[in-house]
N, C-alpha and C. Protein backbone atom coordinates (compact mmCIF):
# COMPACT_ATOMS: atom_id res chain seq x y z
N UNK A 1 -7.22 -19.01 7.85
CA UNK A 1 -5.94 -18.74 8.49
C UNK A 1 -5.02 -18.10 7.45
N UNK A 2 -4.23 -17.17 7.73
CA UNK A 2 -3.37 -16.35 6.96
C UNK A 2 -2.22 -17.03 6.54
N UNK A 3 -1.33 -17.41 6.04
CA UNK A 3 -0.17 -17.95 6.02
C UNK A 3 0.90 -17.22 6.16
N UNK A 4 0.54 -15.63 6.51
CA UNK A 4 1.27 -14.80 6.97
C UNK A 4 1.56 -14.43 8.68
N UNK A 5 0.43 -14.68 9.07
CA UNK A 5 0.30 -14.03 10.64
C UNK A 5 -0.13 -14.50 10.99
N UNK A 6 -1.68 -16.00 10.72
CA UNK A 6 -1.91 -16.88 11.61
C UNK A 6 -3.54 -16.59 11.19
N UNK A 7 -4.17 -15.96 12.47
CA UNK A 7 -5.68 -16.13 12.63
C UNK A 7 -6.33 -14.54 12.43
N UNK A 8 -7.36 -14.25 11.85
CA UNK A 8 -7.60 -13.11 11.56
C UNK A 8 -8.42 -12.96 13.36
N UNK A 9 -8.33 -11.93 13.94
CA UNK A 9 -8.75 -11.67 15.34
C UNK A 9 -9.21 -10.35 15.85
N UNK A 10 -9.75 -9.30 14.47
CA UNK A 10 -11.05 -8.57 14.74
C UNK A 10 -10.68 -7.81 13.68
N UNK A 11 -12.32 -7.93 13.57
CA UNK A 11 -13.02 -6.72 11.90
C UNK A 11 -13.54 -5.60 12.02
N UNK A 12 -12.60 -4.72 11.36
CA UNK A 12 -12.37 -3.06 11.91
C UNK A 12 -13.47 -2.63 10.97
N UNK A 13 -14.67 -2.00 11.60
CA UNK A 13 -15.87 -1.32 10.81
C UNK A 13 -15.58 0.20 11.11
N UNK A 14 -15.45 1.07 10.10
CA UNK A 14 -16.03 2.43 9.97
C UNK A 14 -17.15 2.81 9.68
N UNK A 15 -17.41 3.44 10.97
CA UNK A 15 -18.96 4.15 11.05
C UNK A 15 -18.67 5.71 10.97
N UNK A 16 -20.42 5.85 10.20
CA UNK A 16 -20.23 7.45 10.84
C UNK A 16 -21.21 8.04 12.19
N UNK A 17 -21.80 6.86 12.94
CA UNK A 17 -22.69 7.43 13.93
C UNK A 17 -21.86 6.21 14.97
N UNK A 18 -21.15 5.91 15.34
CA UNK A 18 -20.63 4.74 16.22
C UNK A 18 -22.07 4.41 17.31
N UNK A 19 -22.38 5.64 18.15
CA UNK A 19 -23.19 5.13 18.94
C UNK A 19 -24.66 4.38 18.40
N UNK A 20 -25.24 4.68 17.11
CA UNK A 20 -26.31 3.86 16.30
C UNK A 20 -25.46 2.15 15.86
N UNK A 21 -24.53 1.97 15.48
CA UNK A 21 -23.44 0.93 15.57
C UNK A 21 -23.72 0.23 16.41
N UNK A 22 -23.51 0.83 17.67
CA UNK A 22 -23.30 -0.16 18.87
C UNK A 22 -24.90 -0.81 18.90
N UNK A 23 -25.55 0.29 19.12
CA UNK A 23 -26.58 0.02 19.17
C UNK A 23 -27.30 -1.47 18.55
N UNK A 24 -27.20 -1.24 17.17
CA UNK A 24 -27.48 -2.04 16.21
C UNK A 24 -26.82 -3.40 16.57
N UNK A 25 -25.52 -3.42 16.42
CA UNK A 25 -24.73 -4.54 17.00
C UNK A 25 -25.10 -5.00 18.28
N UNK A 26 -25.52 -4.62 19.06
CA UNK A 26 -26.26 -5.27 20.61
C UNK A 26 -27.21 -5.75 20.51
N UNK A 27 -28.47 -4.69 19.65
CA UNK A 27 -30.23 -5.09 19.76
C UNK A 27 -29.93 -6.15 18.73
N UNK A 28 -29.77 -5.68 17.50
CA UNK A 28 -30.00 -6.58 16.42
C UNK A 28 -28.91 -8.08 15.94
N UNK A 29 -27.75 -7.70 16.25
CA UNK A 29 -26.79 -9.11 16.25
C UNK A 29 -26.90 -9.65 17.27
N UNK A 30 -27.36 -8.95 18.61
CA UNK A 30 -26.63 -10.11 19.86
C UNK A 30 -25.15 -10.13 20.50
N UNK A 31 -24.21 -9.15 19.67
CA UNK A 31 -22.92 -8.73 20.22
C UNK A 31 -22.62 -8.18 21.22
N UNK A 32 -22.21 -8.08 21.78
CA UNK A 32 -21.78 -7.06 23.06
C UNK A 32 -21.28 -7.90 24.14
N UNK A 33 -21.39 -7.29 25.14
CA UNK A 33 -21.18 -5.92 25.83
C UNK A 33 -20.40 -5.17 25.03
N UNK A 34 -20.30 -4.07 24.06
CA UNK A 34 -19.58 -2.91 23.58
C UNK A 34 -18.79 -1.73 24.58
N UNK A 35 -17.33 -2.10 24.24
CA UNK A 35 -16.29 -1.27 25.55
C UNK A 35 -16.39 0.32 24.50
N UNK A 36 -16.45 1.24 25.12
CA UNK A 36 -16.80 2.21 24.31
C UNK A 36 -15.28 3.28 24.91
N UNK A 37 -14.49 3.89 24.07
CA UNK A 37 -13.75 4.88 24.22
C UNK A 37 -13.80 5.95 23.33
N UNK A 38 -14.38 7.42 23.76
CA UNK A 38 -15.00 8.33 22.98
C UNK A 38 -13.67 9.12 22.10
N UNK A 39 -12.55 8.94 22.86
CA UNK A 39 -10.74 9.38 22.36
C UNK A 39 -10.01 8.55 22.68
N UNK A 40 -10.02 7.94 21.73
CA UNK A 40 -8.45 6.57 22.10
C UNK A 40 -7.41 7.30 22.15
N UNK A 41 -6.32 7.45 23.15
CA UNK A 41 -5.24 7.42 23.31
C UNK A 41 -4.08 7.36 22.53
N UNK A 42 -4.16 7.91 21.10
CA UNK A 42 -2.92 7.14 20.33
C UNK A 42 -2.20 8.28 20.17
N UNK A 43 -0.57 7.45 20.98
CA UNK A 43 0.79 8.09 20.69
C UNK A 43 1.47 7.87 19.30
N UNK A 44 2.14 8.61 19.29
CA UNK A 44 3.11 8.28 17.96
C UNK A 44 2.55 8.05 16.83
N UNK A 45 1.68 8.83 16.55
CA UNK A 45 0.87 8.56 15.39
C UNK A 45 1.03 8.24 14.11
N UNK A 46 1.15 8.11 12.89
CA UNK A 46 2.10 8.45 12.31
C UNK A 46 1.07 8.09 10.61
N UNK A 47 0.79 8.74 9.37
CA UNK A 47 -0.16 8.03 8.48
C UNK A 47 1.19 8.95 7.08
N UNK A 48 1.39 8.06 6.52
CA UNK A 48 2.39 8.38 5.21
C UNK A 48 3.58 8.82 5.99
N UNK A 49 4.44 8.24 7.17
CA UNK A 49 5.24 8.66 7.46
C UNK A 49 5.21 9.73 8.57
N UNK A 50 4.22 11.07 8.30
CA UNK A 50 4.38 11.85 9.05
C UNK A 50 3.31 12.34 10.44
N UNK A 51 3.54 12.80 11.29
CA UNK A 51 2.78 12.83 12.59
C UNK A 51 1.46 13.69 12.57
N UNK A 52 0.81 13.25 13.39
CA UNK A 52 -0.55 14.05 13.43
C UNK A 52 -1.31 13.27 14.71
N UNK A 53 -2.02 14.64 15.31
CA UNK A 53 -2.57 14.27 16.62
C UNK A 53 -4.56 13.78 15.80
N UNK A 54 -4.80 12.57 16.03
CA UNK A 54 -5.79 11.93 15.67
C UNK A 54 -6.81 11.67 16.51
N UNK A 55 -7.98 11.86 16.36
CA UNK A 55 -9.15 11.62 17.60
C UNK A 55 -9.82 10.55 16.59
N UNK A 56 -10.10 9.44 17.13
CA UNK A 56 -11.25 8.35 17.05
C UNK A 56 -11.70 8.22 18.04
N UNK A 57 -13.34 7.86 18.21
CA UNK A 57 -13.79 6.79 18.92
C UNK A 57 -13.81 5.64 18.11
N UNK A 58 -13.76 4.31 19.71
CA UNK A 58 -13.91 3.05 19.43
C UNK A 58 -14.80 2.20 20.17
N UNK A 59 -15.17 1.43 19.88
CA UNK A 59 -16.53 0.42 20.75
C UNK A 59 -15.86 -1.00 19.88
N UNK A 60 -15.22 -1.70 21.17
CA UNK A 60 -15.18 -3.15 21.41
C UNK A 60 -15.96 -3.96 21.40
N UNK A 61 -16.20 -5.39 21.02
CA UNK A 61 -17.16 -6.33 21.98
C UNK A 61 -16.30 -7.99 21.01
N UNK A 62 -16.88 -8.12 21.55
CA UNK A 62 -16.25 -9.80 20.93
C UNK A 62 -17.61 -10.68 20.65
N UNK A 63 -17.52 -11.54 19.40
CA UNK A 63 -18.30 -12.68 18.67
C UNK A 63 -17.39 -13.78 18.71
N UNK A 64 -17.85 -14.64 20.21
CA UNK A 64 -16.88 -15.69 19.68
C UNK A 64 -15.24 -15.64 20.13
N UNK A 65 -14.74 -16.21 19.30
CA UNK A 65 -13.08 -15.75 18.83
C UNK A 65 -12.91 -14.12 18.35
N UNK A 66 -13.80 -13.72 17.37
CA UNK A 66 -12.94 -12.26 16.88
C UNK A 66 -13.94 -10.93 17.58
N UNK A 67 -12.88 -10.29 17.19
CA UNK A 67 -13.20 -9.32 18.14
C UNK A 67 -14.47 -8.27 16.91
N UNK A 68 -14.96 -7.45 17.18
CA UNK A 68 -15.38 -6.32 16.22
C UNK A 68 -15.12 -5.06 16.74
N UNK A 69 -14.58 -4.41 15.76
CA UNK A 69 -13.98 -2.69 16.08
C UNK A 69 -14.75 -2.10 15.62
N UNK A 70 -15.61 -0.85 16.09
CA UNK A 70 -16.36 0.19 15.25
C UNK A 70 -15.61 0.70 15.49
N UNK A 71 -15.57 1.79 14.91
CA UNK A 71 -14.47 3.30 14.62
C UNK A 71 -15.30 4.67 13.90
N UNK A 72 -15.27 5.58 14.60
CA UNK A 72 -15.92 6.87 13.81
C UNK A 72 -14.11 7.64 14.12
N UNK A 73 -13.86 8.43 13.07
CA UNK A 73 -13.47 9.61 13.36
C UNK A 73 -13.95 10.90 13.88
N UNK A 74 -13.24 11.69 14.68
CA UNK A 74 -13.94 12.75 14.95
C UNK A 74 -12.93 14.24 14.80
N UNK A 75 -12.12 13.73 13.72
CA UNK A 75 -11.89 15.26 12.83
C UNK A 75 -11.01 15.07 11.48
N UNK A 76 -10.10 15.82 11.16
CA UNK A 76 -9.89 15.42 9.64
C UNK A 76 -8.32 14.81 9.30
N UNK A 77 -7.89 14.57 10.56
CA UNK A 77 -6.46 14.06 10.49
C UNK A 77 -6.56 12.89 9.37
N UNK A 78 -5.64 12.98 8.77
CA UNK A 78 -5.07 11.81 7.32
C UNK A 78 -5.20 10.42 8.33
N UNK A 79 -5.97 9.85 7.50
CA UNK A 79 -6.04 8.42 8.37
C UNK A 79 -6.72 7.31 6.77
N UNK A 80 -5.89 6.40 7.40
CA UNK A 80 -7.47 5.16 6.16
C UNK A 80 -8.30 5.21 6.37
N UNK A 81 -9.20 5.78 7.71
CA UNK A 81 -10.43 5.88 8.06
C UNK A 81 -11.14 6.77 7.21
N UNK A 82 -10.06 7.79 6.95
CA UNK A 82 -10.89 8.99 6.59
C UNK A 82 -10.79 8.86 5.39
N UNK A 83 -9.71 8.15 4.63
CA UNK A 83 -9.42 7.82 2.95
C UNK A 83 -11.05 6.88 2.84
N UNK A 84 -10.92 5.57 3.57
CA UNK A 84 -12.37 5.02 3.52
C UNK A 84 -13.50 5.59 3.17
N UNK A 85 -13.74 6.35 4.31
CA UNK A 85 -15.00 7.59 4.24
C UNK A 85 -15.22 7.82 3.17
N UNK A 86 -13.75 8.70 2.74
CA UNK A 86 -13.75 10.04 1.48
C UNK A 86 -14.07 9.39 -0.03
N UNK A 87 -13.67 7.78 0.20
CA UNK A 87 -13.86 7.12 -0.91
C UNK A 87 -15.51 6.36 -1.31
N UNK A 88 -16.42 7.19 -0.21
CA UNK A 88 -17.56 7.15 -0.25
C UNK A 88 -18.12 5.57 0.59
N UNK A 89 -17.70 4.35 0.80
CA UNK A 89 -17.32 3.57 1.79
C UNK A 89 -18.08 4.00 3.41
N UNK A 90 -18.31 2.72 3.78
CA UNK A 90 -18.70 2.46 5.22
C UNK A 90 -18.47 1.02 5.44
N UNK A 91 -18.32 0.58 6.69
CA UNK A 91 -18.15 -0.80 7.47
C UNK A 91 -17.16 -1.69 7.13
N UNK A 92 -16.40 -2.41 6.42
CA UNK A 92 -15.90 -3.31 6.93
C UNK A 92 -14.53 -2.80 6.18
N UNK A 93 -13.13 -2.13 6.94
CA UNK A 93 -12.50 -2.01 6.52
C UNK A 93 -11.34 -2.52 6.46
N UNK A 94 -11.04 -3.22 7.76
CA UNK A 94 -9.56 -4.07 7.82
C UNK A 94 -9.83 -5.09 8.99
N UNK A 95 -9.17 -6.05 9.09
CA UNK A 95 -9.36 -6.96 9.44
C UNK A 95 -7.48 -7.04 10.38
N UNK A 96 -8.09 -7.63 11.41
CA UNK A 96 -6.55 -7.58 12.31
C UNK A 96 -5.88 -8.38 12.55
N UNK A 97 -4.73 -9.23 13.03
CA UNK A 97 -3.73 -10.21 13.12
C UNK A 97 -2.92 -9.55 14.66
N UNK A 98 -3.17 -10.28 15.96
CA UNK A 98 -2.73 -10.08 16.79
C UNK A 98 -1.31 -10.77 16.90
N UNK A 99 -0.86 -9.82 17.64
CA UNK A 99 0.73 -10.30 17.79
C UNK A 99 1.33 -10.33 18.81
N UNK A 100 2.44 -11.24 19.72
CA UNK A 100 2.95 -11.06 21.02
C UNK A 100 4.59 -10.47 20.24
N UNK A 101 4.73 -10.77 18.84
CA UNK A 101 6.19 -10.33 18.73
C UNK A 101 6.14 -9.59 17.51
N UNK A 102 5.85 -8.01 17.94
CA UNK A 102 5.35 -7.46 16.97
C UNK A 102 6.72 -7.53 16.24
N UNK A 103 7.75 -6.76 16.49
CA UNK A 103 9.24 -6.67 15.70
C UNK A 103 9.31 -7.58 14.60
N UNK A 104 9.04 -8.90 14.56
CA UNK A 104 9.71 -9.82 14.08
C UNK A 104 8.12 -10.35 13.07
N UNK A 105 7.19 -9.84 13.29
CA UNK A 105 5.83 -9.81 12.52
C UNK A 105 6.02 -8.93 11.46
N UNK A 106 6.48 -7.67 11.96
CA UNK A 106 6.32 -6.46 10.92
C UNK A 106 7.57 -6.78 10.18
N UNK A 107 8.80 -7.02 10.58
CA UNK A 107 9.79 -7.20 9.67
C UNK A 107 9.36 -8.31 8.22
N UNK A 108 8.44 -9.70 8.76
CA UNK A 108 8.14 -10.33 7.97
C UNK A 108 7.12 -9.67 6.98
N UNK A 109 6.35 -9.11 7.60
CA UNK A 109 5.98 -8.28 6.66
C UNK A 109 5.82 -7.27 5.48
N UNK A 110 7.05 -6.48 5.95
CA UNK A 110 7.78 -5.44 5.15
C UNK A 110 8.73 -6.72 4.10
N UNK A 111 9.27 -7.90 4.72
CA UNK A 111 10.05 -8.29 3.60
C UNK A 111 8.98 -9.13 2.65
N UNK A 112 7.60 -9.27 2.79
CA UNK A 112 6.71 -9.51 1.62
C UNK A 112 6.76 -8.89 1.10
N UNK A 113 6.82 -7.53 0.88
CA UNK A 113 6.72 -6.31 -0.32
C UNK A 113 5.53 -5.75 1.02
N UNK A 114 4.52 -5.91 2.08
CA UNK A 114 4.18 -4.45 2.45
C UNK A 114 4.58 -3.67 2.90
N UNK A 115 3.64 -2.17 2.92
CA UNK A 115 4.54 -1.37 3.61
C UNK A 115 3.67 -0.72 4.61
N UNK A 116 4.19 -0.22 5.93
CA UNK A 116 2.93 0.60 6.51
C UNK A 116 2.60 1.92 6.11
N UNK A 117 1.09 2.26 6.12
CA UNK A 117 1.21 3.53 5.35
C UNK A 117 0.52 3.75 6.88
N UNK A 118 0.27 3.53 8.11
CA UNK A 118 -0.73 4.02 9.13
C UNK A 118 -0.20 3.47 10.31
N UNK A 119 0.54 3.77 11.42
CA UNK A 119 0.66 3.64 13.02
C UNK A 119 1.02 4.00 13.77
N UNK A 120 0.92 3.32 15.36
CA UNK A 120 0.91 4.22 16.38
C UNK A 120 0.75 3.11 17.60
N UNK A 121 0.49 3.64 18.88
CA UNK A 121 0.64 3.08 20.01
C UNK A 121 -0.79 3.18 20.74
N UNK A 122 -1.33 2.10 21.04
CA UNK A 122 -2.48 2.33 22.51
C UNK A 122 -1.52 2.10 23.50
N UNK A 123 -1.25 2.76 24.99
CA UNK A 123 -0.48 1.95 26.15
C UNK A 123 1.13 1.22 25.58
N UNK A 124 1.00 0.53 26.54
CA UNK A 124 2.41 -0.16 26.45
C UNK A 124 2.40 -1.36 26.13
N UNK A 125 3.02 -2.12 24.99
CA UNK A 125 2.77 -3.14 24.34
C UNK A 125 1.84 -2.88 23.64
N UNK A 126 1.35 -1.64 22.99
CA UNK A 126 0.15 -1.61 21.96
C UNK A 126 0.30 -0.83 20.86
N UNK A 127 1.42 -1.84 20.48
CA UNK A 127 1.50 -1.15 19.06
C UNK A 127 0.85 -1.43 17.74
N UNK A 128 1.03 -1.01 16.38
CA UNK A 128 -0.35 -1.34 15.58
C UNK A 128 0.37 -0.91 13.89
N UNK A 129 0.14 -0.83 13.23
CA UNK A 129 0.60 -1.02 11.84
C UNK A 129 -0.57 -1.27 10.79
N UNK A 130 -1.00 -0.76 9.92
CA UNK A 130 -1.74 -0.43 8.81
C UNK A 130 -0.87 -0.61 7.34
N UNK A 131 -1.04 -1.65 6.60
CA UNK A 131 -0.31 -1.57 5.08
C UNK A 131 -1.72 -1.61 4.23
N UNK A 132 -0.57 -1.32 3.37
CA UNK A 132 -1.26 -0.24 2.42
C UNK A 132 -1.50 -1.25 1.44
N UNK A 133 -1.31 -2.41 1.20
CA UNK A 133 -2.14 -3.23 0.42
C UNK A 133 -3.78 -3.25 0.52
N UNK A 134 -4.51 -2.74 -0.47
CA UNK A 134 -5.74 -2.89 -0.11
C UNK A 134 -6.09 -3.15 -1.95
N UNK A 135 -6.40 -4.31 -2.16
CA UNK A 135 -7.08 -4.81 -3.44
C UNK A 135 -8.64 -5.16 -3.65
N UNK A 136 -8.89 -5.30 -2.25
CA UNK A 136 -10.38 -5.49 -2.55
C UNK A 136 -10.67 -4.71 -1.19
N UNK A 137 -12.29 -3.64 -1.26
CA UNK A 137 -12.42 -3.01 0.21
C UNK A 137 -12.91 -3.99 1.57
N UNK A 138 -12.04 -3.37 2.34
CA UNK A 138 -12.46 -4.07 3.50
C UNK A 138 -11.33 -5.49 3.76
N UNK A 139 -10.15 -5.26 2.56
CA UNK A 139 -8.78 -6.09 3.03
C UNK A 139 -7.69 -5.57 3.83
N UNK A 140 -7.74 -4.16 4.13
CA UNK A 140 -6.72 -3.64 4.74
C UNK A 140 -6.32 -4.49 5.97
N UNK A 141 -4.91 -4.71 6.07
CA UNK A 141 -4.50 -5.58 7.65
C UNK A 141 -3.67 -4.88 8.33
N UNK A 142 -4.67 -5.10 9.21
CA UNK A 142 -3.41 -4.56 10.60
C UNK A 142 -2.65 -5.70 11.33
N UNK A 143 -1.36 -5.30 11.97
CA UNK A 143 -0.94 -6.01 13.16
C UNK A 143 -0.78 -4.94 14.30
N UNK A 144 -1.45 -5.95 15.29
CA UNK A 144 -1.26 -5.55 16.02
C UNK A 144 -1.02 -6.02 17.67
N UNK A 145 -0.48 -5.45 17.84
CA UNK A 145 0.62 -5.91 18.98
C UNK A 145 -0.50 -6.17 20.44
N UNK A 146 -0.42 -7.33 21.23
CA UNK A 146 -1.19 -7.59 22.69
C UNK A 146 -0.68 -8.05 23.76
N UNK A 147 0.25 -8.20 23.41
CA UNK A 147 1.12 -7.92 24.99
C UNK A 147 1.05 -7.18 26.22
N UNK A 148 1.15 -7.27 27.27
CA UNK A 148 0.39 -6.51 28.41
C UNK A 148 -0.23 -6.06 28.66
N UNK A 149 -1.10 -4.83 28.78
CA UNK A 149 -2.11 -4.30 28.98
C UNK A 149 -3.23 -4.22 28.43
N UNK A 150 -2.64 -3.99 26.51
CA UNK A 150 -3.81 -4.35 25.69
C UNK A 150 -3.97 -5.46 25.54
N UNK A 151 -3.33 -6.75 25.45
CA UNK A 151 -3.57 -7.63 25.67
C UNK A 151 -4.24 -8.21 27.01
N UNK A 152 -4.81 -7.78 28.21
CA UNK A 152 -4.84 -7.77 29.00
C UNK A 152 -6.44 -7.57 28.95
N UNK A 153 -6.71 -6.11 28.43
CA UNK A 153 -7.69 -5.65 27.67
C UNK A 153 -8.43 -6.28 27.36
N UNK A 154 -8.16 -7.11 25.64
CA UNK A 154 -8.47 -7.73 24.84
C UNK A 154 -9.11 -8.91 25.70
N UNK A 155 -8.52 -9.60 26.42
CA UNK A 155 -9.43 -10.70 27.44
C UNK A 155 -10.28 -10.27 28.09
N UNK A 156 -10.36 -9.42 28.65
CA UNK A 156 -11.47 -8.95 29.27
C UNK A 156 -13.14 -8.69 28.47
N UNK A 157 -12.48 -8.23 27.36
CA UNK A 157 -13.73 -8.03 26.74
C UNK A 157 -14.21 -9.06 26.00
N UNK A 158 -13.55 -10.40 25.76
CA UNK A 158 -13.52 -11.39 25.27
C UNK A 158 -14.34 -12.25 26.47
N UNK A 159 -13.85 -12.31 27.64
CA UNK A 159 -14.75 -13.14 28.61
C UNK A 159 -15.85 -11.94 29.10
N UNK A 160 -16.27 -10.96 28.43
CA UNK A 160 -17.83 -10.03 29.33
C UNK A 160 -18.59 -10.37 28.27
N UNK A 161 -18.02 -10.86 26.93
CA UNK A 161 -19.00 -11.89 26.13
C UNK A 161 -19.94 -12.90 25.84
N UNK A 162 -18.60 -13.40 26.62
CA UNK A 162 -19.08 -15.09 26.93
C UNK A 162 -20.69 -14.99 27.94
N UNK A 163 -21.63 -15.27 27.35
CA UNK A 163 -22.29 -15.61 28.45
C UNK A 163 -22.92 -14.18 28.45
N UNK A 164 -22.91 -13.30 27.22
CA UNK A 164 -23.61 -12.21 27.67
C UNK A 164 -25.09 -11.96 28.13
N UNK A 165 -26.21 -11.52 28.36
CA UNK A 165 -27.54 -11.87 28.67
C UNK A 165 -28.46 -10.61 27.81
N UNK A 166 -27.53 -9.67 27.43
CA UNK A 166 -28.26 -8.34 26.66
C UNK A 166 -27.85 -7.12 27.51
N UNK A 167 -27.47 -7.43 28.80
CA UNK A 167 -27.80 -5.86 29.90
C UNK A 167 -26.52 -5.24 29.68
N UNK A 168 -26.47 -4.23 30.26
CA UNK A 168 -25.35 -3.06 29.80
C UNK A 168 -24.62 -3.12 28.98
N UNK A 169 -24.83 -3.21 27.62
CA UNK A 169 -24.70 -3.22 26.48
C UNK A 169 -23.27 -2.16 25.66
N UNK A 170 -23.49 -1.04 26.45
CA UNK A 170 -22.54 -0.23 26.27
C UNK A 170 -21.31 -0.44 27.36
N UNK A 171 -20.22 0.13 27.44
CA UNK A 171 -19.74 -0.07 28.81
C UNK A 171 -18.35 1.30 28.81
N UNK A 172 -17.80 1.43 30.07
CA UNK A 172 -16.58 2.52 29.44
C UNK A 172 -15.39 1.56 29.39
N UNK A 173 -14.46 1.79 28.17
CA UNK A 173 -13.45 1.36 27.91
C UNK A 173 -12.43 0.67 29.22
N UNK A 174 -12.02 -0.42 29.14
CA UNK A 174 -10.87 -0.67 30.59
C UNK A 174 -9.95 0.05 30.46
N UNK A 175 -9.09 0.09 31.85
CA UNK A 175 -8.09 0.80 31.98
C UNK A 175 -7.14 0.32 31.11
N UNK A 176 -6.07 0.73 30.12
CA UNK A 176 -5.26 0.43 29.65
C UNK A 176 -3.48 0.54 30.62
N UNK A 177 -3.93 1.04 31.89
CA UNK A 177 -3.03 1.25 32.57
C UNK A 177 -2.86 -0.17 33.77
N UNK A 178 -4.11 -0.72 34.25
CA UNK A 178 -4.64 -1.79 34.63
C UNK A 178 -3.98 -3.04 34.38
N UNK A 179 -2.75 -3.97 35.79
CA UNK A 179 -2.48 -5.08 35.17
C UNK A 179 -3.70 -5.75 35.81
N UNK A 180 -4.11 -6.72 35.34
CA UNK A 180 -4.50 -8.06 35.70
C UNK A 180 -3.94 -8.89 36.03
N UNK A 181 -4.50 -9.72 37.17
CA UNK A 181 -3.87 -10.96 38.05
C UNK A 181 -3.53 -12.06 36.87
């Protein structure tokens, strides 16, 4: 447990083949169902301050409590993904801290001494933050925000877990527009 944010609640892997990833993570761990989105959606982008239109894919699935993120990039926008990469690096790069009050998370944050060097928006209520503390690889933390929809999300793929049996292994991403009852 963090004594900053609470519970660590999914481990962000950079790949460079995502779909061999998933793969691997289904046949060989037992993870899945994997929610697969080939272009995440991210508004307001933002990496050292300044804007840039960013393409990732992502593949979801949940172990348990935490979640696991694969991530490939798919071009050369400034990202930690791509600092990762460039720094010769693969798989386990940041680790996440979900939040219902992001404002008052990130402020605590920034008044530790971090700072964000990486964020942006999935949907509404999905906001996200990257600091730039990274001392050992694979410490980078995100917060990130689950309130409505992505939060909404986030359960879903959390209970297609539970109880998985192996079959459709891959799946397409939920609606992020989608409330749930």
């Amino acid at each position: 447990m963090s004594r900053y944010l609470g519970a660590i609640r999914q481990l962000g892997y950079v790949v460079t083949d995502i779909e061999e990833a998933m793969d691997h993570w289904s046949r060989v761990m037992g993870v899945g169902p994997f929610f697969y989105n080939p272009r995440v959606p991210i508004e307001n982008y933002t990496y050292e301050g300044q804007r840039y239109d960013v393409h990732n894919s992502v593949a979801l699935a949940n172990s348990g409590f935490i979640q696991v993120e694969l991530i490939q990039t798919r071009n050369d926008t400034p990202s930690m993904y791509r600092d990762f990469l460039q720094a010769g690096r693969t798989g386990l790069q940041h680790v996440a801290f979900w939040t219902e009050d992001y404002d008052t998370d990130l402020a605590a944050m920034e008044a530790q001494g971090f700072r964000v060097k990486m964020s942006g928006e999935v949907g509404e209520n999905g906001r996200f933050a990257y600091f730039d503390r990274e001392h050992h690889p694979g410490t980078v933390i995100e917060l990130s925000e689950v309130r409505g929809p992505k939060g909404d999300m986030f359960r879903l793929i959390r209970e297609a877990s539970q109880g998985w049996d192996g079959s459709d292994p891959v799946r397409p991403f939920p609606s992020l527009d989608r409330e749930r009852p």
